[in-house]
N, C-alpha and C. Protein backbone atom coordinates (compact mmCIF):
# COMPACT_ATOMS: atom_id res chain seq x y z
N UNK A 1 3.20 2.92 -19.38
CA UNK A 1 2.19 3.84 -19.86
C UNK A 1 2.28 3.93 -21.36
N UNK A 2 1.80 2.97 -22.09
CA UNK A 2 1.91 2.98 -23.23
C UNK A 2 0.91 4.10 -24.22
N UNK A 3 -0.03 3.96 -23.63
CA UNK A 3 -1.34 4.58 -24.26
C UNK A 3 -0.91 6.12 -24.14
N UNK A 4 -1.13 6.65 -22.73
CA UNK A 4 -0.45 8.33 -22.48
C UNK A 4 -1.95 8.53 -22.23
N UNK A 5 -2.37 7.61 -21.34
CA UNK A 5 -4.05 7.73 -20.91
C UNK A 5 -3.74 8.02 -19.63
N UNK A 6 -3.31 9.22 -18.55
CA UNK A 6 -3.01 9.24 -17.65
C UNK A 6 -3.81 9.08 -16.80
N UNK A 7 -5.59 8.99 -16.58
CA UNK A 7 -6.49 9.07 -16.16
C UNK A 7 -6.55 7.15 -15.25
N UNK A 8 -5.97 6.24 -16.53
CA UNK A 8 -5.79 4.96 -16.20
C UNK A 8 -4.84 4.72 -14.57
N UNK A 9 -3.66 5.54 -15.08
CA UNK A 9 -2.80 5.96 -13.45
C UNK A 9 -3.63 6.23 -12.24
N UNK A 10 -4.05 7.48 -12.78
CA UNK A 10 -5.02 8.17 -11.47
C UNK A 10 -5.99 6.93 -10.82
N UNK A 11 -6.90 6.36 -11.81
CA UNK A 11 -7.85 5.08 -11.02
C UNK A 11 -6.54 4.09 -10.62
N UNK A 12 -5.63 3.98 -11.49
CA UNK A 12 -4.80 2.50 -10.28
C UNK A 12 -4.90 2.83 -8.64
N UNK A 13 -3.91 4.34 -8.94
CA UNK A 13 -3.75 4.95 -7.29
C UNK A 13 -4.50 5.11 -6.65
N UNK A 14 -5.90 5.31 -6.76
CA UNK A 14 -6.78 5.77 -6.33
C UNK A 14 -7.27 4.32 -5.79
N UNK A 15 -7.38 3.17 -6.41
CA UNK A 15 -7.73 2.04 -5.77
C UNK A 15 -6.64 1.56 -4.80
N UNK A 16 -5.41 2.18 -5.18
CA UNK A 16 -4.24 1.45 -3.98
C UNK A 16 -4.73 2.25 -2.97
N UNK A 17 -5.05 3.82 -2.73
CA UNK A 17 -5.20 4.51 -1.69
C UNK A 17 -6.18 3.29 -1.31
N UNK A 18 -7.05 3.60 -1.17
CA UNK A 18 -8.73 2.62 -1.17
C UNK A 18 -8.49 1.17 -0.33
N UNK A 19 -7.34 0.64 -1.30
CA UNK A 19 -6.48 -0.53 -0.41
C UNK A 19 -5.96 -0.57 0.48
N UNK A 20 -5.00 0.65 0.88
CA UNK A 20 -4.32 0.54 1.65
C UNK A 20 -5.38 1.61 3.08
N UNK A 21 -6.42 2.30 2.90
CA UNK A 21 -7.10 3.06 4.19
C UNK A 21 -7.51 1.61 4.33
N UNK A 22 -8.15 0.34 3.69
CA UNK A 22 -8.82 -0.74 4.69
C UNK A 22 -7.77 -1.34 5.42
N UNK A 23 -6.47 -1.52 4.14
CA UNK A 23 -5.82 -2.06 5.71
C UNK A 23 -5.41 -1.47 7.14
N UNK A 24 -5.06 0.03 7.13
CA UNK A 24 -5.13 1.10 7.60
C UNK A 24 -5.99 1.04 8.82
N UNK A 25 -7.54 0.57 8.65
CA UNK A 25 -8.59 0.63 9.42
C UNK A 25 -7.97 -0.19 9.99
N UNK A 26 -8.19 -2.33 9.50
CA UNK A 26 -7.66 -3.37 10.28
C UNK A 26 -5.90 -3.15 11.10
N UNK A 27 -5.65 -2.65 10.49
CA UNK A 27 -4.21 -2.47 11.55
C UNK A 27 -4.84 -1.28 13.33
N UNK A 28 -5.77 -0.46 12.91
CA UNK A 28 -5.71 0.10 13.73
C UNK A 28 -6.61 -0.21 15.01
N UNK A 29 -7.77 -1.26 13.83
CA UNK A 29 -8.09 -2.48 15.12
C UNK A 29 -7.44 -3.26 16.01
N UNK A 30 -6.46 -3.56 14.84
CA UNK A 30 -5.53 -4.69 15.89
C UNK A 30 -4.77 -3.78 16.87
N UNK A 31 -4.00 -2.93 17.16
CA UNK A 31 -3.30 -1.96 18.08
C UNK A 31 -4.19 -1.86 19.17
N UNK A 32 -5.02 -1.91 19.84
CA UNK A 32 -5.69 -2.25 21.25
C UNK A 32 -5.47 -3.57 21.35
N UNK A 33 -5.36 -5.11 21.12
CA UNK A 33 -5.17 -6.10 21.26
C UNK A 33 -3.81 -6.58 21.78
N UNK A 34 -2.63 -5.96 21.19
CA UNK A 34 -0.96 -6.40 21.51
C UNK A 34 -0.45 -5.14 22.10
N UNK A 35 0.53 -5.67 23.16
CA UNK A 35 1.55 -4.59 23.67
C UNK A 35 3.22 -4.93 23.07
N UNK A 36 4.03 -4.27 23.85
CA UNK A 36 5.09 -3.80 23.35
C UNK A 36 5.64 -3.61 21.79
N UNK A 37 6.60 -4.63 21.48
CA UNK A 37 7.44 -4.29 20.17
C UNK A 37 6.33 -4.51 19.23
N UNK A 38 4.91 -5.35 19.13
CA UNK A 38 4.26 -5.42 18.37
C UNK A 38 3.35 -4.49 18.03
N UNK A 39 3.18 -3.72 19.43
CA UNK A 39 2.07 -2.93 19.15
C UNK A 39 3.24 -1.35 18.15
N UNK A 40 4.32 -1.16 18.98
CA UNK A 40 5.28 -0.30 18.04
C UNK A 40 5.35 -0.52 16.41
N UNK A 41 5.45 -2.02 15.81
CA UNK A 41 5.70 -1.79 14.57
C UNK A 41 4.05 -1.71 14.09
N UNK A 42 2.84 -2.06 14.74
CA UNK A 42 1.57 -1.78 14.19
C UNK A 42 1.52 -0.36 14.44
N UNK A 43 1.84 0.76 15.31
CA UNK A 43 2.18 1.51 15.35
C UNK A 43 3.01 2.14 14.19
N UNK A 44 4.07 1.99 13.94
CA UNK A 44 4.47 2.32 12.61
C UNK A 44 4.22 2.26 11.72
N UNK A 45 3.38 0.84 11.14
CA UNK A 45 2.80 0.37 9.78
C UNK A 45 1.32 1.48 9.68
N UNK A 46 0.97 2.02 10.66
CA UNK A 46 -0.30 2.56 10.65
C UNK A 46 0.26 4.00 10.09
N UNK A 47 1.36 4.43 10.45
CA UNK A 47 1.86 5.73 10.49
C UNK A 47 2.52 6.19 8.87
N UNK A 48 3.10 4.98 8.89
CA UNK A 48 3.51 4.73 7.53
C UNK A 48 2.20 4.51 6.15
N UNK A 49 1.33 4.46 6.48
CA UNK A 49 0.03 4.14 5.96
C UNK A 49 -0.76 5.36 5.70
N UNK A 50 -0.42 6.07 6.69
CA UNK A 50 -0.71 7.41 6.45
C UNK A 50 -0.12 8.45 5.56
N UNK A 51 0.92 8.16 5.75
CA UNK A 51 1.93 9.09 4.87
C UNK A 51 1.55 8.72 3.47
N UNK A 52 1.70 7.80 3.18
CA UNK A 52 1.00 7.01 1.94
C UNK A 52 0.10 7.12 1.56
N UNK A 53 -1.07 7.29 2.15
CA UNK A 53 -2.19 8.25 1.76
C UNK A 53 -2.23 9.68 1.51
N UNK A 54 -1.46 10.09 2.23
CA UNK A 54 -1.36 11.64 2.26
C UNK A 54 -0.66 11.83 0.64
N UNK A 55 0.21 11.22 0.34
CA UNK A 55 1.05 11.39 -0.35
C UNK A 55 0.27 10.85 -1.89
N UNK A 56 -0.29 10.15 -1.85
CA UNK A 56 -1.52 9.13 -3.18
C UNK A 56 -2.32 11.07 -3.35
N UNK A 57 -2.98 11.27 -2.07
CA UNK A 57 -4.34 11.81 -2.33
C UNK A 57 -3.31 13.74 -2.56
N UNK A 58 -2.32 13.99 -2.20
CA UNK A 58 -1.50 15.35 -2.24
C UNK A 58 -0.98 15.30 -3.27
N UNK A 59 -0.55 14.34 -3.76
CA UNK A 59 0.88 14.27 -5.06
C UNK A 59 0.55 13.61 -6.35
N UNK A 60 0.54 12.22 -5.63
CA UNK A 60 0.59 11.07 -7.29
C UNK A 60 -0.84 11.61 -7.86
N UNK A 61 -2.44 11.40 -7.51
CA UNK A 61 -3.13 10.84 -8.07
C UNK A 61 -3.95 12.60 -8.35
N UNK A 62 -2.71 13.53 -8.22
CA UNK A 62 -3.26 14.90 -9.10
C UNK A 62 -2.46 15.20 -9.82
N UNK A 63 -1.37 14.48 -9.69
CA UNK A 63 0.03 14.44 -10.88
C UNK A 63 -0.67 13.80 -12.53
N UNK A 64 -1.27 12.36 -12.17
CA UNK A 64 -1.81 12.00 -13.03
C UNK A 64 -3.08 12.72 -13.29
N UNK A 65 -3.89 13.23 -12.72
CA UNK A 65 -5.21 14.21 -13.43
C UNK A 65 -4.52 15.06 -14.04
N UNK A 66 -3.71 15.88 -13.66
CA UNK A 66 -2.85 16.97 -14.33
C UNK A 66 -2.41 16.86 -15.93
N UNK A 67 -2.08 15.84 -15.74
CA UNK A 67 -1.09 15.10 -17.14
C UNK A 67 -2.65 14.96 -17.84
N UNK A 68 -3.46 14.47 -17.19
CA UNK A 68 -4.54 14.19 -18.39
C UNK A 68 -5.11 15.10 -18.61
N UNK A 69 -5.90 15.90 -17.93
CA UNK A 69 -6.52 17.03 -18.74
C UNK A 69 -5.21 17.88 -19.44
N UNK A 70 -4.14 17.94 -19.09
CA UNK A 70 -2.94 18.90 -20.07
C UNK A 70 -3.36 17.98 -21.71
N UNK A 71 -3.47 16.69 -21.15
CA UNK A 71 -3.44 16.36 -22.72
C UNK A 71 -4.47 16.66 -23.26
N UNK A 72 -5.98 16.66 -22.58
CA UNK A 72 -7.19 16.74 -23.25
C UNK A 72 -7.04 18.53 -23.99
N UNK A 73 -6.69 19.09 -22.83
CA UNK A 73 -6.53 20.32 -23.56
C UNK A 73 -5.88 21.00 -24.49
N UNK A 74 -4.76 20.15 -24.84
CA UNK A 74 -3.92 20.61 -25.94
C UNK A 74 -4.34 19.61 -27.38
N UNK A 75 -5.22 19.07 -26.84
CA UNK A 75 -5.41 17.90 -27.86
C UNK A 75 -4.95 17.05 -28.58
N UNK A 76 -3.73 16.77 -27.75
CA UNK A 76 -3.14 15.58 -28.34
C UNK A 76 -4.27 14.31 -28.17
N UNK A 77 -3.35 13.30 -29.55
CA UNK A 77 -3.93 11.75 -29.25
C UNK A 77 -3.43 11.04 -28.72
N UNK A 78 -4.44 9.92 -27.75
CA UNK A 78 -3.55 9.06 -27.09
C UNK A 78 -3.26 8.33 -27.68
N UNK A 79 -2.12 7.42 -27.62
CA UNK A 79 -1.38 6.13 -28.70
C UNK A 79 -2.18 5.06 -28.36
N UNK A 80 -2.01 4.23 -29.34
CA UNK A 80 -2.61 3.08 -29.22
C UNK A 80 -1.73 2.13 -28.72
N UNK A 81 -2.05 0.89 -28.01
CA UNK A 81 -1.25 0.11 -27.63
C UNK A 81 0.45 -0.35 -27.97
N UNK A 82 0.13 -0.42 -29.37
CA UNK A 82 1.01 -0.81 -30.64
C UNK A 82 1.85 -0.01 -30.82
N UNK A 83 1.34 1.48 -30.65
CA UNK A 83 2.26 2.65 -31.38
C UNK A 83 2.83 3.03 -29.90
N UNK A 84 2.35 2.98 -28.49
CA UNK A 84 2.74 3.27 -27.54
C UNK A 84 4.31 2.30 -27.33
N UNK A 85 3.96 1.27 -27.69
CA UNK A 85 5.14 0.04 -27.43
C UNK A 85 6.17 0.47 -28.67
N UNK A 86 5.93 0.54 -29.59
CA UNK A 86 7.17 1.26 -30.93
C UNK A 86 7.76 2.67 -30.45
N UNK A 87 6.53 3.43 -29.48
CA UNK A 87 7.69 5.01 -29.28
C UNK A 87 8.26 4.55 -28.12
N UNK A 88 8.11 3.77 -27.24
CA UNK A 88 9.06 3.62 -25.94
C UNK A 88 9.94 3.21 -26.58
N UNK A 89 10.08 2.10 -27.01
CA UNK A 89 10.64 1.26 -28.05
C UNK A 89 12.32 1.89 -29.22
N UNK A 90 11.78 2.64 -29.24
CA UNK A 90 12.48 3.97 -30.37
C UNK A 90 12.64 5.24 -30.18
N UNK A 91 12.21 6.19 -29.25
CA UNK A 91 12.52 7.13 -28.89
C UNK A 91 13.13 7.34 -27.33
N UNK A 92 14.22 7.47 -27.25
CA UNK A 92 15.75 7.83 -25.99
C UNK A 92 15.65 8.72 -26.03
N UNK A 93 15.63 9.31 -25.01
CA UNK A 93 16.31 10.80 -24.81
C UNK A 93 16.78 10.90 -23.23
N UNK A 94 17.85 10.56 -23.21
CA UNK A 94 19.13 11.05 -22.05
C UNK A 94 18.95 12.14 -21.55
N UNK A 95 18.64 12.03 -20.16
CA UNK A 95 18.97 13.64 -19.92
C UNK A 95 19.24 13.51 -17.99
N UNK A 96 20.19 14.39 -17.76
CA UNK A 96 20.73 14.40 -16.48
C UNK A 96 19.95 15.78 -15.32
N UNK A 97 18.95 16.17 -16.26
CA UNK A 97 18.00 17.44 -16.22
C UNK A 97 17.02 17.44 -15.17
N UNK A 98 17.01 17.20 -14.09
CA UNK A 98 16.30 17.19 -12.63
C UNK A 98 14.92 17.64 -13.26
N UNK A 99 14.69 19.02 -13.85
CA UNK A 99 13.41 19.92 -13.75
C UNK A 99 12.84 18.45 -14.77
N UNK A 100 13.37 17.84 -15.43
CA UNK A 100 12.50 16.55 -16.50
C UNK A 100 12.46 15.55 -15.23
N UNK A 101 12.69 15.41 -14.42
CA UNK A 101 12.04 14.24 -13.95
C UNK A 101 11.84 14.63 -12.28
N UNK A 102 11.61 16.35 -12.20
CA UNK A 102 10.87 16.45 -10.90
C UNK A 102 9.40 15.98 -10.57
N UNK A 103 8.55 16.09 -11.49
CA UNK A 103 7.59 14.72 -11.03
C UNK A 103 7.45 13.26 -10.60
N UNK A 104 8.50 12.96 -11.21
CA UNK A 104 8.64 11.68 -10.86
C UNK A 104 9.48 10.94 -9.73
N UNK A 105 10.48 12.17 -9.15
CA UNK A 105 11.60 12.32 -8.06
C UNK A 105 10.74 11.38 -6.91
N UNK A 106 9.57 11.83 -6.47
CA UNK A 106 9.13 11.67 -5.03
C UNK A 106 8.64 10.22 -4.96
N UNK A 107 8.12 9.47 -6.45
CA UNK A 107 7.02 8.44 -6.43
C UNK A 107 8.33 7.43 -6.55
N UNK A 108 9.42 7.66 -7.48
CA UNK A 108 10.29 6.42 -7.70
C UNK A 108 11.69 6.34 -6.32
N UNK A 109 11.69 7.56 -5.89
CA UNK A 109 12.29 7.55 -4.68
C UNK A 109 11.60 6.40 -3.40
N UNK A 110 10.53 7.19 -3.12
CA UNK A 110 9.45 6.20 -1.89
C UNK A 110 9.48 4.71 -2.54
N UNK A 111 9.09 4.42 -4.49
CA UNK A 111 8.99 3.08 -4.09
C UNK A 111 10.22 2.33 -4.37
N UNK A 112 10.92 2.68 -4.47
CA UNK A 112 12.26 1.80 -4.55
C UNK A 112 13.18 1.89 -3.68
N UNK A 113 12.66 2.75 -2.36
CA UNK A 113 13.27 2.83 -1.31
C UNK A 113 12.34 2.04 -0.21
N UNK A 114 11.67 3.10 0.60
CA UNK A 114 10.61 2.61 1.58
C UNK A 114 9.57 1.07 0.97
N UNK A 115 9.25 1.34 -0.09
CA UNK A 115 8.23 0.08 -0.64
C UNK A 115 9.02 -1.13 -0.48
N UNK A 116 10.75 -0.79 -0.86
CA UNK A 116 11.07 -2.77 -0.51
C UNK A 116 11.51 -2.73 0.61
N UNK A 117 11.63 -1.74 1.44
CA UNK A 117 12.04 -2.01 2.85
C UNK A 117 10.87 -2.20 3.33
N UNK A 118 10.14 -1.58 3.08
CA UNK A 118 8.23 -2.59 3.83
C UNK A 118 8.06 -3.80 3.19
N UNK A 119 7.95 -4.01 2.25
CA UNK A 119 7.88 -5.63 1.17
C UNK A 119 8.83 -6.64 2.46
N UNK A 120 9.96 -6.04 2.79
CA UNK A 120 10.90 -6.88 3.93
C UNK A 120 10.68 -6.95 5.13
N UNK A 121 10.35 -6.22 5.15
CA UNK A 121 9.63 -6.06 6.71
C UNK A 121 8.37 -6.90 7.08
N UNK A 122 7.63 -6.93 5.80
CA UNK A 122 6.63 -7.95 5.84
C UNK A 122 6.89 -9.51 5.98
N UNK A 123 7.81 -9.71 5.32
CA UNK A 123 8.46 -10.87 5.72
C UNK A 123 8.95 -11.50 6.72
N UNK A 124 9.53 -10.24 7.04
CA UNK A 124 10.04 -10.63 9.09
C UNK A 124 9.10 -10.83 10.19
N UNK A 125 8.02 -10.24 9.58
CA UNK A 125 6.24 -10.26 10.60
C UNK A 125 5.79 -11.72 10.03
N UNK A 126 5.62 -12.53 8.84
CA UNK A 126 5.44 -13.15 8.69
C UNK A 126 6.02 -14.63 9.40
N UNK A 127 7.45 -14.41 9.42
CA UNK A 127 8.33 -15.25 10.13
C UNK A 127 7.74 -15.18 11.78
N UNK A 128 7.32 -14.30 12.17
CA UNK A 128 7.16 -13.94 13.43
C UNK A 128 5.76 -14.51 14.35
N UNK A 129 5.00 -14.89 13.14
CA UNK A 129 3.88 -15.52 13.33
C UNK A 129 3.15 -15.90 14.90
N UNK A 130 4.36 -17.29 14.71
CA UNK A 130 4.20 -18.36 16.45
C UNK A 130 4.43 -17.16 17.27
N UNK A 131 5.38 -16.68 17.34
CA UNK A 131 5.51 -15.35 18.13
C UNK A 131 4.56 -14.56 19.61
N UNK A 132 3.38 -14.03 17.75
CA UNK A 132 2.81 -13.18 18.48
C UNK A 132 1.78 -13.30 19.41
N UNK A 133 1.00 -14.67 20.01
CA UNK A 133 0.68 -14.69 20.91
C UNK A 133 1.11 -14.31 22.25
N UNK A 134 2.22 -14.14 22.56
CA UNK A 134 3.02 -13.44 24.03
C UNK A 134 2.97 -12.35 23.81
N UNK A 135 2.58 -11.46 22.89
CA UNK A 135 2.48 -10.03 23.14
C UNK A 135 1.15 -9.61 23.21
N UNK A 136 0.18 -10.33 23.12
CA UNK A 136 -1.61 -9.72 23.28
C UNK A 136 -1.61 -9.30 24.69
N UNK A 137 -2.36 -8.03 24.53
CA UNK A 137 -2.71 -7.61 25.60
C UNK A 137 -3.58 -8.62 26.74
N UNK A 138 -3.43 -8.42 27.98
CA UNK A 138 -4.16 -9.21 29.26
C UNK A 138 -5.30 -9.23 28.49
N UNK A 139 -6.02 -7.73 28.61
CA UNK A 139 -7.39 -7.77 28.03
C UNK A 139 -8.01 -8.82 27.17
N UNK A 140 -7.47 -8.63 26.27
CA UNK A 140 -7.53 -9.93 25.04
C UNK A 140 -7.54 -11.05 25.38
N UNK A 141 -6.70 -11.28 25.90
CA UNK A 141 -6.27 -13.10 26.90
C UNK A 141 -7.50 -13.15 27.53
N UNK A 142 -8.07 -12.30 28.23
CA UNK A 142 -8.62 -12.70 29.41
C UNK A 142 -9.80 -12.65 28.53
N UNK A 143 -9.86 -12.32 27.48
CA UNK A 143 -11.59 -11.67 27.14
C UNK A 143 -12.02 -13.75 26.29
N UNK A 144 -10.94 -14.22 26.65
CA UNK A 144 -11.27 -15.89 25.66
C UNK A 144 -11.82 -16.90 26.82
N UNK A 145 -12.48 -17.62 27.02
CA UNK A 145 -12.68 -18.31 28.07
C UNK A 145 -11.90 -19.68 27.71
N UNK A 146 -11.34 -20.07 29.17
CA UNK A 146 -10.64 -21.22 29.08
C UNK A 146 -11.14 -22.20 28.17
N UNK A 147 -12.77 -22.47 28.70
CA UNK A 147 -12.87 -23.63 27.46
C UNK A 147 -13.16 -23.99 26.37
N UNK A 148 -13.37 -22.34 25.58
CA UNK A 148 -13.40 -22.38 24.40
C UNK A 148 -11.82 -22.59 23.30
N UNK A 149 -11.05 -22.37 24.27
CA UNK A 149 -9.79 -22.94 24.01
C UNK A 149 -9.19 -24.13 23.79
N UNK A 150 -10.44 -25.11 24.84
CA UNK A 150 -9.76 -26.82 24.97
C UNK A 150 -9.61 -27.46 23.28
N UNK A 151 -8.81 -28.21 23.64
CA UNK A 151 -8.81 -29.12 22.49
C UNK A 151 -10.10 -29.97 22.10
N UNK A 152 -10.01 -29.81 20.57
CA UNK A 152 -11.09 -30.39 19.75
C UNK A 152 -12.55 -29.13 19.50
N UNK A 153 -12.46 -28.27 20.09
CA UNK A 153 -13.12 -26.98 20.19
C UNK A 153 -12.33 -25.93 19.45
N UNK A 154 -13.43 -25.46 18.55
CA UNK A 154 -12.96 -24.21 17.63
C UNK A 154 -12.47 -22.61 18.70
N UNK A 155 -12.05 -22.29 17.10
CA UNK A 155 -10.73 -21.18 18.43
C UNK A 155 -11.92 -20.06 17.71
N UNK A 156 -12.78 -19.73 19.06
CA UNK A 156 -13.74 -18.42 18.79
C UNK A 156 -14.12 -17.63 17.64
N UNK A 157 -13.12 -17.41 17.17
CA UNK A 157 -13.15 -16.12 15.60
C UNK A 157 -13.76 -17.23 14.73
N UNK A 158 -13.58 -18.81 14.93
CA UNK A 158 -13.71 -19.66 14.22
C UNK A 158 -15.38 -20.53 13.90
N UNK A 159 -16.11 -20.01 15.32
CA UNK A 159 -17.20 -20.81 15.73
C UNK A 159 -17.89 -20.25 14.35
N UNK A 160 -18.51 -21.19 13.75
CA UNK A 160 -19.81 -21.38 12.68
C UNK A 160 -19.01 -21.76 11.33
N UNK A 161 -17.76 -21.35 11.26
CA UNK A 161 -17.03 -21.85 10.38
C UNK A 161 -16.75 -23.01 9.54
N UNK A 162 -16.59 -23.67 8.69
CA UNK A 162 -16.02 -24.56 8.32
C UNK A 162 -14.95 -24.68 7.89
N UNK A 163 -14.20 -25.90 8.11
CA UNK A 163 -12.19 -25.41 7.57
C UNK A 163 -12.39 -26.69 6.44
């Protein structure tokens, strides 16, 4: 945050919320399609998705409105790129002082905790790929007809497509 344009924060978060309710939606499509351990961690990722919203639209992205109108109203200036990079740059100040960095407690906690344990977790779903066909629900299975399955025939989601 070089500038001290806190308003710039608020639109990032506000587009991650934005990001993360679509995936939010598609995860909660997919959860009627798979049973057991798959449908549990789509289950979780959905739950976890929530909290994350709750937490964007309750905390971070009025933390940052806050900070900006405090500044509009006291009238400070925002720094310019240049001068933003020279005061990070040059001004330290140490402090072991909780009440200085109770705003920031909740956002650097979640992402340097929960954020790389999901970042990893994503990885293990990824690995899991070949997998997840044995966990789709009957429904699903049954809803494909055998011979749109045969070989040399596109796999349904695929028909009109080009690869």
């Amino acid at each position: 945050m070089l500038t001290t344009k806190y308003w710039g924060n608020a639109i990032e978060n506000s587009i991650w919320a934005v990001a993360f309710f679509i995936v939010g939606i598609g995860l909660c499509r997919l959860l009627p399609e798979f049973d057991g351990e798959v449908r549990v961690i789509l289950a979780v990722a959905i739950t976890g998705i929530a909290g994350y919203l709750a937490f964007l639209v309750t905390v971070d992205v009025p933390m940052y409105l806050s900070r900006w109108r405090a500044k509009v109203a006291d009238g400070s200036r925002h720094l310019r790129p240049l001068e933003g990079l020279r005061d990070v740059s040059t001004r330290w100040t140490v402090t072991h002082d909780l009440a200085e960095w109770k705003d920031e407690i909740a956002w650097m906690s979640l992402y340097f905790s929960a954020a790389v344990w999901a970042s990893l977790a994503l990885c293990v779903c990824c690995s899991l790929e070949d997998h997840l066909p044995r966990y789709r629900t009957e429904a699903t299975v049954a809803s494909w007809s055998s011979d749109a399955l045969a070989p040399g025939k596109p796999h349904p989601a695929m028909a009109g497509h080009s690869i």
